[in-house]
Protein backbone atom coordinates (compact mmCIF):
# COMPACT_ATOMS: atom_id res chain seq x y z
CA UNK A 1 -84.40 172.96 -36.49
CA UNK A 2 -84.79 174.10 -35.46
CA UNK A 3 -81.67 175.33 -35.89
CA UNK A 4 -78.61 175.43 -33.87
CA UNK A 5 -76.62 178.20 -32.05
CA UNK A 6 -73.53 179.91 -30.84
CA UNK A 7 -70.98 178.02 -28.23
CA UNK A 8 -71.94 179.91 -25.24
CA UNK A 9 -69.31 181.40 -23.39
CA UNK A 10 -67.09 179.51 -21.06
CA UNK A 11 -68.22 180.19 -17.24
CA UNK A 12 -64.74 180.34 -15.11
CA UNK A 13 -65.25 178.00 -12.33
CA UNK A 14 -61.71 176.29 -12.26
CA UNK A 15 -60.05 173.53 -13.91
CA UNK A 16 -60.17 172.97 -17.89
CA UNK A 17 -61.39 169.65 -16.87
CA UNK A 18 -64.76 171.39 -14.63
CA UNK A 19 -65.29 173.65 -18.62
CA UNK A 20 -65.88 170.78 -20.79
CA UNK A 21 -69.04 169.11 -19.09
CA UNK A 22 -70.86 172.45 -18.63
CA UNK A 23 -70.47 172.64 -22.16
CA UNK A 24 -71.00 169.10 -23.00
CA UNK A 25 -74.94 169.15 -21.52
CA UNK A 26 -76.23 171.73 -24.40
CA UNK A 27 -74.25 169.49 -27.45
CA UNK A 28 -75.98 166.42 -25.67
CA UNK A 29 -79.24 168.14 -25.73
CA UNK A 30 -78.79 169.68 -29.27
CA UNK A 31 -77.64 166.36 -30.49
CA UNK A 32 -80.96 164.33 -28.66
CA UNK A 33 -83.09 166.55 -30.18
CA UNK A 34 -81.55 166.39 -33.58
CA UNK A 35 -81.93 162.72 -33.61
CA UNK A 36 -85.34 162.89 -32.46
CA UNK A 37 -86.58 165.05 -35.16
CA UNK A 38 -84.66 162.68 -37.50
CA UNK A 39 -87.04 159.71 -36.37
CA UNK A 40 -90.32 161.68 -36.76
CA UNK A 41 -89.31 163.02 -40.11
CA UNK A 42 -89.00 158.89 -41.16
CA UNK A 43 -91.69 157.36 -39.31
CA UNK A 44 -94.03 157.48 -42.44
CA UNK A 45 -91.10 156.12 -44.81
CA UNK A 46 -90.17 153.47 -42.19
CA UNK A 47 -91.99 153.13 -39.07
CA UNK A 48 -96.20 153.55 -39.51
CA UNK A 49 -96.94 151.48 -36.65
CA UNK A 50 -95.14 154.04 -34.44
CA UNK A 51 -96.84 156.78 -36.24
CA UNK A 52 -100.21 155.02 -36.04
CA UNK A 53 -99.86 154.03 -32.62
CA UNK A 54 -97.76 157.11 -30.88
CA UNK A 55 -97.70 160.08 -32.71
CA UNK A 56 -101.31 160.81 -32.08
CA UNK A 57 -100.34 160.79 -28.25
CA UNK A 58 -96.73 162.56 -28.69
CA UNK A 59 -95.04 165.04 -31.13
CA UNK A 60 -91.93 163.59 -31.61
CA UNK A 61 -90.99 166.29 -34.29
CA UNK A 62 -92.19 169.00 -31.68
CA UNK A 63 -90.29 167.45 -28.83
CA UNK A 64 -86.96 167.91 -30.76
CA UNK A 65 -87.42 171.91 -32.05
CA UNK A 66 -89.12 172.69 -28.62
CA UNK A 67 -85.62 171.29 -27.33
CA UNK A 68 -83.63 173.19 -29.91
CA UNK A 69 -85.59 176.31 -29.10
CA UNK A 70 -84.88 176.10 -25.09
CA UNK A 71 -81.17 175.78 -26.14
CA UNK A 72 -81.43 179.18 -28.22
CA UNK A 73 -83.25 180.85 -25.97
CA UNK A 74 -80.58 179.97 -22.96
CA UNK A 75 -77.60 181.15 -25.24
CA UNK A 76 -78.11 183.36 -28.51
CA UNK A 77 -78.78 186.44 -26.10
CA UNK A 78 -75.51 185.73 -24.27
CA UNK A 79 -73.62 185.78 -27.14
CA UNK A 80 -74.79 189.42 -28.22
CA UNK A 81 -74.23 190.31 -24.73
CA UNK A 82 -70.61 189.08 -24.94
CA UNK A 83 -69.80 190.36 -27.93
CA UNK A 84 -71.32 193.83 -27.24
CA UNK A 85 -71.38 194.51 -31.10
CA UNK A 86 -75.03 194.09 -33.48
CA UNK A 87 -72.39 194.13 -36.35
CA UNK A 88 -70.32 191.39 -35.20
CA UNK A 89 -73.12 189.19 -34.00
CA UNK A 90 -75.40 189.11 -37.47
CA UNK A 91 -71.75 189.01 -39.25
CA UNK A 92 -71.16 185.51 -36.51
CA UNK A 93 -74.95 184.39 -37.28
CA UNK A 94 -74.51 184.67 -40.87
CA UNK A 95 -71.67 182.82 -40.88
CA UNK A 96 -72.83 180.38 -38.61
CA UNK A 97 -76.41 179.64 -40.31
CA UNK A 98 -76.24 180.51 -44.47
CA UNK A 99 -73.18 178.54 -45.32
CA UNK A 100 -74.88 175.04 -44.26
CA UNK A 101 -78.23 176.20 -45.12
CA UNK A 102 -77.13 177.23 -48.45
CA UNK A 103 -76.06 173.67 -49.03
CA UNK A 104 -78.93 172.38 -48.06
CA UNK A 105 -80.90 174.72 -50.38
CA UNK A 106 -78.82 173.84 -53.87
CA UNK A 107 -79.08 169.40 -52.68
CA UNK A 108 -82.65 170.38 -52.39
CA UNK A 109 -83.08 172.07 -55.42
CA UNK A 110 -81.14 169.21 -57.27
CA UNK A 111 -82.95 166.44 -55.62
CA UNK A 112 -85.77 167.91 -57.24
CA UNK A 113 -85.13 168.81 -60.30
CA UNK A 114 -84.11 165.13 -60.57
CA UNK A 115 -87.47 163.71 -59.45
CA UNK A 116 -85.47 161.33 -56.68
CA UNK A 117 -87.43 163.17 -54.06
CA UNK A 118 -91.19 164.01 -52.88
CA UNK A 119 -90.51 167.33 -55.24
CA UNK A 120 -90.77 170.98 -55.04
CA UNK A 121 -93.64 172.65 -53.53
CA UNK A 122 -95.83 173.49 -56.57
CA UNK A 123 -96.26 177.12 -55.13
CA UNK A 124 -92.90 178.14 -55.59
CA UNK A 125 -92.49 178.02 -59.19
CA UNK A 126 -96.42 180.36 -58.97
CA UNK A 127 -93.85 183.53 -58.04
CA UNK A 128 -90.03 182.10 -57.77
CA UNK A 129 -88.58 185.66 -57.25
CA UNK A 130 -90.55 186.03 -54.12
CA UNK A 131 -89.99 182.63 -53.29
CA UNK A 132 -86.16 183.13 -53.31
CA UNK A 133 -85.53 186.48 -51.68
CA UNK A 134 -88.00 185.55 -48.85
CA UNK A 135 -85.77 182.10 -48.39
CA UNK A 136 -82.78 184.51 -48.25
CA UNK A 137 -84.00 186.32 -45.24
CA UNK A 138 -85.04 183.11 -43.69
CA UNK A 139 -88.18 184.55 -42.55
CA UNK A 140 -90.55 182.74 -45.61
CA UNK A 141 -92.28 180.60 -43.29
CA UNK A 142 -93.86 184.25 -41.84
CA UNK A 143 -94.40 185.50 -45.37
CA UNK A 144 -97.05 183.09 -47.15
CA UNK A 145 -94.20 181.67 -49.00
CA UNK A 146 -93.73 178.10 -48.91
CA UNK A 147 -90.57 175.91 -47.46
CA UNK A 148 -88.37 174.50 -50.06
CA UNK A 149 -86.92 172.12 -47.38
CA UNK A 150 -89.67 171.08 -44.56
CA UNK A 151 -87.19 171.65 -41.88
CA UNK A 152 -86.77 175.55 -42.91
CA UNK A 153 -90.00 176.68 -41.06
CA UNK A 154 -87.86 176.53 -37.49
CA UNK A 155 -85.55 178.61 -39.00
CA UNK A 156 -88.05 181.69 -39.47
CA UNK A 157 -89.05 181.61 -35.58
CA UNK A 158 -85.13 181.68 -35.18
CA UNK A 159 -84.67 184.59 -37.05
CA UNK A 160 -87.63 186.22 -35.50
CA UNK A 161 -86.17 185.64 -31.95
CA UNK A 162 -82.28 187.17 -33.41
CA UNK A 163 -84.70 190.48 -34.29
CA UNK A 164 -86.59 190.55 -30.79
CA UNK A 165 -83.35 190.09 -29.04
CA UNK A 166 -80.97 192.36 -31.08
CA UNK A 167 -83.72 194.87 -30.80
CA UNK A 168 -83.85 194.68 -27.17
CA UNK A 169 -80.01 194.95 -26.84
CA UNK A 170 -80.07 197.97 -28.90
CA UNK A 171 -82.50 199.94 -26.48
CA UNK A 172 -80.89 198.83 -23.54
CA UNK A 173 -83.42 196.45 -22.43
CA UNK A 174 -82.04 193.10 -23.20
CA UNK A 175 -82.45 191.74 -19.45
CA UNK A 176 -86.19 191.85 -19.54
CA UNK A 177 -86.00 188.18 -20.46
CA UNK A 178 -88.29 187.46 -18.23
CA UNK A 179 -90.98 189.40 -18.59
CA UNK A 180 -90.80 189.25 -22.25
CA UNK A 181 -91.33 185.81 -21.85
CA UNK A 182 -94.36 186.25 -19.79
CA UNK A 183 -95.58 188.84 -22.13
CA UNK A 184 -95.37 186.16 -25.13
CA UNK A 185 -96.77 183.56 -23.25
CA UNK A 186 -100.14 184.87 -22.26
CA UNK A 187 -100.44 186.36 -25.34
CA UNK A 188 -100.14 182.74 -26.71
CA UNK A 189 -103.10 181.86 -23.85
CA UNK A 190 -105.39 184.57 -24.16
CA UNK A 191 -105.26 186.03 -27.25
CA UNK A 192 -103.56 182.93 -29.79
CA UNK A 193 -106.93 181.82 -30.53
CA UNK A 194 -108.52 184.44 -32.51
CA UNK A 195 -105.21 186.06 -34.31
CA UNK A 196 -105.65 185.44 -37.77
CA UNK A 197 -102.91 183.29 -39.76
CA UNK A 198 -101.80 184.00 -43.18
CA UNK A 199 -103.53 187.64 -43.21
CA UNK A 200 -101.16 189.42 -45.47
CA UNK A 201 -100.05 186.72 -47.60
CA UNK A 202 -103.15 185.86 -48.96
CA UNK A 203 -104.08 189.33 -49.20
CA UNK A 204 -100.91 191.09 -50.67
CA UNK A 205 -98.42 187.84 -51.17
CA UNK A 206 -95.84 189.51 -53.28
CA UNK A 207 -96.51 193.22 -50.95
CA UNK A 208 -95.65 190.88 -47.59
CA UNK A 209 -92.26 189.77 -49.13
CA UNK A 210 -91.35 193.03 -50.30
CA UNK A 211 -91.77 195.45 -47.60
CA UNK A 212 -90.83 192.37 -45.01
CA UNK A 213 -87.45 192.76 -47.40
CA UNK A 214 -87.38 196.63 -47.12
CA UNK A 215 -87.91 196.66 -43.35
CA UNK A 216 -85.93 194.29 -42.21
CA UNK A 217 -82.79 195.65 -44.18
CA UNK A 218 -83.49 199.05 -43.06
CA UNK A 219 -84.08 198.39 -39.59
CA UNK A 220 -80.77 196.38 -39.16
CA UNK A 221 -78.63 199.08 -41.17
CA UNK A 222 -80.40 202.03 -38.37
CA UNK A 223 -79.32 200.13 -35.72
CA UNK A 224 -75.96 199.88 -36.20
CA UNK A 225 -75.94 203.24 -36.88
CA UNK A 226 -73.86 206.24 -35.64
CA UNK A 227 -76.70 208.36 -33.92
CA UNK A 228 -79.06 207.01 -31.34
CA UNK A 229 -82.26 208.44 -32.97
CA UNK A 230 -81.41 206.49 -35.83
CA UNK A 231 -80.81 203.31 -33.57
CA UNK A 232 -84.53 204.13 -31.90
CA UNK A 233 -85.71 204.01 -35.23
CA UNK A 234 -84.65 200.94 -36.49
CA UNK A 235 -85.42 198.93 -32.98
CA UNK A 236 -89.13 200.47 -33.68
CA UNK A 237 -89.21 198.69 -37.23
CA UNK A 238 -87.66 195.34 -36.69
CA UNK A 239 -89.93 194.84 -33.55
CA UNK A 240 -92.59 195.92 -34.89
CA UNK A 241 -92.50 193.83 -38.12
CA UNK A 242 -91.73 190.83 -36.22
CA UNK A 243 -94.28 191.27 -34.38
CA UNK A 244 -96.70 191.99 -36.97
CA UNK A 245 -95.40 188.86 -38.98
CA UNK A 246 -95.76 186.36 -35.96
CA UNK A 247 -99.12 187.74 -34.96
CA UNK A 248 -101.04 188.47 -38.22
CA UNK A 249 -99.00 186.01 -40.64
CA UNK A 250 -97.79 183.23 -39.77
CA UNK A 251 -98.58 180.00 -41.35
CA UNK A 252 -98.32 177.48 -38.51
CA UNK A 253 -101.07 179.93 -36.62
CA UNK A 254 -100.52 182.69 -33.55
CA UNK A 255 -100.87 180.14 -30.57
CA UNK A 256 -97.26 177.98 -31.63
CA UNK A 257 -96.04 181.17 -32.96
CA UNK A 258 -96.27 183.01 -29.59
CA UNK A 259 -95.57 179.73 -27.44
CA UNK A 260 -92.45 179.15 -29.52
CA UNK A 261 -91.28 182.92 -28.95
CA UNK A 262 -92.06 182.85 -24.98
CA UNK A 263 -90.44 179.38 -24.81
CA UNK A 264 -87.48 181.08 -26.38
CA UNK A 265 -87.07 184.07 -23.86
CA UNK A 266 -87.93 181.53 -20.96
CA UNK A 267 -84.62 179.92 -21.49
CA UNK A 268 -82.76 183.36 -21.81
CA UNK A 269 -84.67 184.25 -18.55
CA UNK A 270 -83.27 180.51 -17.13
CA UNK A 271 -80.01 181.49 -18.17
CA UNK A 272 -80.52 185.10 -16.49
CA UNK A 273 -81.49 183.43 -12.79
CA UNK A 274 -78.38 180.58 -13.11
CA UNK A 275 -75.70 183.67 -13.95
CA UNK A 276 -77.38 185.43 -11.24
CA UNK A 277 -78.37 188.79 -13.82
CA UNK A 278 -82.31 188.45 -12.99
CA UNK A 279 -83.73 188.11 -9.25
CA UNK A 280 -84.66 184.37 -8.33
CA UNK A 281 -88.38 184.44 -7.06
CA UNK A 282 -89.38 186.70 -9.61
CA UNK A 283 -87.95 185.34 -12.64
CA UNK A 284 -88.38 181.82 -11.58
CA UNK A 285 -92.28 182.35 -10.94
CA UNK A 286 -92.42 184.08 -14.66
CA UNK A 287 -91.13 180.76 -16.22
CA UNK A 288 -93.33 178.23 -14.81
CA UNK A 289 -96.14 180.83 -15.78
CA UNK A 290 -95.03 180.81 -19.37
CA UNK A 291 -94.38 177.11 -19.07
CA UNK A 292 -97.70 176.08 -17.42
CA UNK A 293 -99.72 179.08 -19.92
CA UNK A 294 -97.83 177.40 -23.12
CA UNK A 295 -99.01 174.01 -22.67
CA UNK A 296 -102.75 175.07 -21.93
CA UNK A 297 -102.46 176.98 -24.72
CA UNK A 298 -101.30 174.37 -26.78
CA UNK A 299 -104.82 172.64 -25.82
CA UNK A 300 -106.86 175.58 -27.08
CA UNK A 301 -108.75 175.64 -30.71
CA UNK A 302 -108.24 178.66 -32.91
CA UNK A 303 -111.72 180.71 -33.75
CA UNK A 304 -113.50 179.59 -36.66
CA UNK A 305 -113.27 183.03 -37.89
CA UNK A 306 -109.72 183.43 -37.85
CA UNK A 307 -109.19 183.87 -41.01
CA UNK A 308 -106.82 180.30 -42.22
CA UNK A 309 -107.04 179.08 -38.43
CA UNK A 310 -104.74 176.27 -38.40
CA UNK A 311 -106.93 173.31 -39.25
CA UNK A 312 -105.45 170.90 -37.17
CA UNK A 313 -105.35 172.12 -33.62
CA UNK A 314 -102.32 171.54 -31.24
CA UNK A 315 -103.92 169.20 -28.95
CA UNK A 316 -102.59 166.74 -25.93
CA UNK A 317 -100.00 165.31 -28.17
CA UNK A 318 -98.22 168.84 -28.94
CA UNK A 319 -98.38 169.47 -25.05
CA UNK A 320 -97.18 166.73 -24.08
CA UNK A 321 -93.92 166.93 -26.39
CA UNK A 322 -93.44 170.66 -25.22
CA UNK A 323 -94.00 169.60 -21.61
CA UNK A 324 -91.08 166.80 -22.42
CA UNK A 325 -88.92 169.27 -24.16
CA UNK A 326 -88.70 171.64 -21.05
CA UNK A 327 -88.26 168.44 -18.28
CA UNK A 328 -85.60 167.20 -20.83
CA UNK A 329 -83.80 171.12 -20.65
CA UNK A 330 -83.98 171.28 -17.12
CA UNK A 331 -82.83 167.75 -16.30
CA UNK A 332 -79.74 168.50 -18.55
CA UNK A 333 -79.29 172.01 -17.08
CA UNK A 334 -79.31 169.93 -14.10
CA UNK A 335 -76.53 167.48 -15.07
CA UNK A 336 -74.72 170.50 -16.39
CA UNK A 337 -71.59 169.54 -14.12
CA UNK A 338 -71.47 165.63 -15.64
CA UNK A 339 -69.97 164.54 -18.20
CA UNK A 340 -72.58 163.33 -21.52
CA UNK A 341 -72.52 160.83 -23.32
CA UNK A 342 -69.82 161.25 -26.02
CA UNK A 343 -72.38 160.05 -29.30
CA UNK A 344 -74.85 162.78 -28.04
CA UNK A 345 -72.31 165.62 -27.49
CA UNK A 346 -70.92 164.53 -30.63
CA UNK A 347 -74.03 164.60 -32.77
CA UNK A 348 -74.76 167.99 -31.45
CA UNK A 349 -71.79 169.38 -32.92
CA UNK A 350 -72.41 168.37 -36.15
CA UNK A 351 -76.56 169.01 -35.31
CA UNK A 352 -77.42 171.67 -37.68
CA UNK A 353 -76.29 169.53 -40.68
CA UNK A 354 -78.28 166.53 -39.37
CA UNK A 355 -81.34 168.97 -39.25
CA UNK A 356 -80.63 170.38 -42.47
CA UNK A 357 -79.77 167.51 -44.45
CA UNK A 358 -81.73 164.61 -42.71
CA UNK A 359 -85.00 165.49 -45.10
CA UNK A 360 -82.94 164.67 -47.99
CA UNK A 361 -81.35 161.39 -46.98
CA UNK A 362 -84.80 160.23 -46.09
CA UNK A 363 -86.41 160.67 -49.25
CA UNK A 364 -83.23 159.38 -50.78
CA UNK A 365 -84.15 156.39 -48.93
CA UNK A 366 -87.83 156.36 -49.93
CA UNK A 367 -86.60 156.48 -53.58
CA UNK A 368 -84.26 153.92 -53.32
CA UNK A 369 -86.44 151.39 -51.30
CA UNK A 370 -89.24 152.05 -54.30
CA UNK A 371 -90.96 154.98 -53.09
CA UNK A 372 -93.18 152.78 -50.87
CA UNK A 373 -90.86 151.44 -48.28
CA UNK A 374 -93.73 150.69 -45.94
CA UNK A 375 -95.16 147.75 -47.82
CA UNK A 376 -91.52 145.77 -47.01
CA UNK A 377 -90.90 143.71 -44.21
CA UNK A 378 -90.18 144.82 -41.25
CA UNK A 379 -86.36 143.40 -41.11
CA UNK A 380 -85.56 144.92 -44.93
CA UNK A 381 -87.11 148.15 -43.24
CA UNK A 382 -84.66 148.14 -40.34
CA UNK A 383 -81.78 147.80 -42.87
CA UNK A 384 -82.98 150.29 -44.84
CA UNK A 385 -82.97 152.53 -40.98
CA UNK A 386 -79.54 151.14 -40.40
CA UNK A 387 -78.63 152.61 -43.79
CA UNK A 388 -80.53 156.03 -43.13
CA UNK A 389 -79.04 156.28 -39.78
CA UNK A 390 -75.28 156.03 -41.29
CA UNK A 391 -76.18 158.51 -44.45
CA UNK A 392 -77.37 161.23 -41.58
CA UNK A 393 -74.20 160.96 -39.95
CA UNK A 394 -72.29 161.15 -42.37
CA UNK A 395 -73.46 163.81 -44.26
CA UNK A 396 -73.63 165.38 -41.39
CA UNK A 397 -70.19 165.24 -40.70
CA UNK A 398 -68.73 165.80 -43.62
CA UNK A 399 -70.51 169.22 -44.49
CA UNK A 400 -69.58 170.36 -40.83
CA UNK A 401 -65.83 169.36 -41.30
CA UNK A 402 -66.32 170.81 -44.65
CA UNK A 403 -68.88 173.54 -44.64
CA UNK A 404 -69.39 174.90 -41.52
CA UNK A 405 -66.13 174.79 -39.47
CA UNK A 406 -64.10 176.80 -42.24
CA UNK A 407 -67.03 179.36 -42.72
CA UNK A 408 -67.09 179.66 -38.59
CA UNK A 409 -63.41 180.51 -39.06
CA UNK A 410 -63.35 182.74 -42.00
CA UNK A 411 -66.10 185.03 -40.04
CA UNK A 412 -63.90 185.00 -36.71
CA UNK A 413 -61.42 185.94 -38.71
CA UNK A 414 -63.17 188.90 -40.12
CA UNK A 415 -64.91 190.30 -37.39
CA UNK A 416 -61.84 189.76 -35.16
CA UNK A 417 -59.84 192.07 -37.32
CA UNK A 418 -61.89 195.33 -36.40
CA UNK A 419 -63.14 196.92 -33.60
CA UNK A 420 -66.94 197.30 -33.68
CA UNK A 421 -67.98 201.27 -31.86
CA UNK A 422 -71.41 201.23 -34.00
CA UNK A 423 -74.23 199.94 -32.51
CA UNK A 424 -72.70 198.30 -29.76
CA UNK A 425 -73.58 198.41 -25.59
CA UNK A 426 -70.87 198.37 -23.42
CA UNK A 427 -69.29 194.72 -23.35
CA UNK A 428 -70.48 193.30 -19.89
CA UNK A 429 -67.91 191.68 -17.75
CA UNK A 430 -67.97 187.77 -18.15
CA UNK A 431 -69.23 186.00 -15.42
């Protein structure tokens, strides 16, 4: 997941009581899509007649992060915007991402090392160092490294997106949603199919992670810098190695990569046209092109001579979930003004521990039920659900009351106590 995001900012349109549903549709949708990704993720443990019979028609799993990824889109850049600092937003992400992920990272480690889980990926203990510090940057999914937790690979196209947008903010460009968007998505079209994946990991694996390392710390620390040239600089670097890592490495190939980036900047560009920042027609006839040139794309084949093309090609079943994921954003941007159902706005406050930890209950479950939980009947199977349902939930809730809340609070509390002059754009006016 995926991942989760920032609380946007509260829109003043009257009452307390008018605040909480607009607020309430993007938990509902985080939380649907958190529970959806939690059902693909056990459909082989629990439920192969729904993986035999639906999954080759719908991508449950993509449904969900295609979801999560609308969400970010519509509110990450927002929160930059309305904090008007690069310093205090990465300081807000950090704190807002690492502490659960880092969590999730030790359980997974431990889980391993005490064989009550599918294991380790075999590759990591070939070059751990590499293995670790690209983890840190959340970015190994774009560096040839493999994911220690399944669910970490969303987090790398997250991380991308934070670059892309900070970098835009820096230059002064950030409302070029749109376009961007546009840019990303017939890229994805036209030119997805014969981009290589995996070029300089398998050519230069331990290079990749170190100058990916090098670059990305130097281009942050230039632009937050005193002196625009210096700023320039580093917005030239951190575009242009994310860029370089989602079109020449990444593992999941170019066409996703580049649909999941567009998708991304489409729902900044949605936000843009509902606050009234980008001009209707315009903006609103870029979106359904990057909407209608995603799912084509997502029926396209890479090139057999792309070097590691993707095997398995997207197909009908990938478009189809994306195609769900957007009706699902807009019918909730829709219902922005209701009030959600309280188990769904729920869950999506305590979403980015269900995405994080959900991997681990499952195979917790697969141990438990005798590492073939298939084979039993289909009523000890929904007990054993029943039981994986609760163990989400409540691990879930517990590391957000414990984990995640206090670290939220403990980086408010430091980046409240100074003012932020470097690298910042002057705060816009809230809307």
């Amino acid at each position: 997941m995926a991942a989760n995001t920032l609380t946007p900012p509260r829109t003043r349109i009257g009452s307390r009581e008018e605040k909480a549903p607009r607020m309430g549709w993007l938990d509902a949708l985080r939380g649907l899509a958190a529970l959806v990704v939690v059902f693909e993720h056990s459909l082989d443990v629990l439920l192969p007649e729904v993986r035999r019979t639906a999954s080759p028609w719908f991508d449950f799993g993509r449904y969900g992060v295609f979801v999560f990824f609308l969400v970010s889109g519509y509110v990450v850049p927002f929160s930059l915007e309305r904090r008007g600092s690069v310093r205090q937003f990465w300081a807000g992400r950090f704190f807002r991402l690492y502490p659960a992920w880092s969590v999730a990272a030790a359980l997974t480690l431990a889980v391993g090392a005490g064989g009550v889980s599918y294991g380790l990926p075999a590759a990591l203990g070939d070059r751990p160092w590499a293995a670790a510090i690209a983890h840190l940057t959340m970015l190994q999914d774009l560096m040839g490294v493999p994911n220690a937790l399944n669910v970490f690979w969303t987090l790398s196209y997250e991380m991308v997106f934070y670059l892309l947008v900070t970098a835009m903010f820096v230059a002064g460009v950030h409302r070029s949603s749109a376009r961007v968007a546009l840019g990303f998505g017939v890229g994805a079209a036209m030119l997805g199919v014969a981009l290589p994946s995996g070029l300089l990991a398998s050519r230069w694996p331990d290079g990749t992670v170190l100058v990916t390392v090098l670059l990305l710390a130097g281009g942050l620390a230039a632009m937050i810098g005193r002196r625009r040239g210096m700023r320039r600089a580093g917005v030239t670097v951190v575009a242009t190695l994310a860029l370089t890592l989602l079109l020449l490495n990444s593992r999941i190939g170019a066409i996703e990569s580049l649909c999941i980036i567009a998708t991304m900047f489409a729902g900044t560009a949605v936000r843009g046209v509902q606050d009234g920042r980008l001009r209707t027609r315009p903006a609103a006839g870029m979106i359904t092109v990057v909407a209608v040139f995603t799912l084509a794309a997502g029926m396209r084949a890479p090139t057999e001579w792309a070097l590691n093309a993707n095997p398995n090609p997207l197909g009908p079943d990938w478009s189809i979930a994306v195609g769900a994921a957007w009706l699902t954003f807009l019918g909730g941007l829709a219902l922005r003004r209701h009030r959600m159902p309280r188990v769904l706005v729920w869950s999506g406050l305590v979403s980015y521990s269900v995405y994080l930890l959900h991997p681990l209950v499952i195979q917790g479950v697969w141990y438990a039920a005798g590492r073939d939980p298939s084979e039993l009947p289909a009523v000890v199977r929904l007990g054993w659900g029943v039981v994986l349902v609760a163990a989400v939930l409540g691990s879930a809730a517990l590391a957000h009351r414990f984990v995640e809340r206090p670290a939220q609070r403990l980086g408010r509390r430091l980046t409240d106590r100074r003012a932020s002059p470097r690298g910042t754009a002057p705060r816009p006016a809230r809307t």
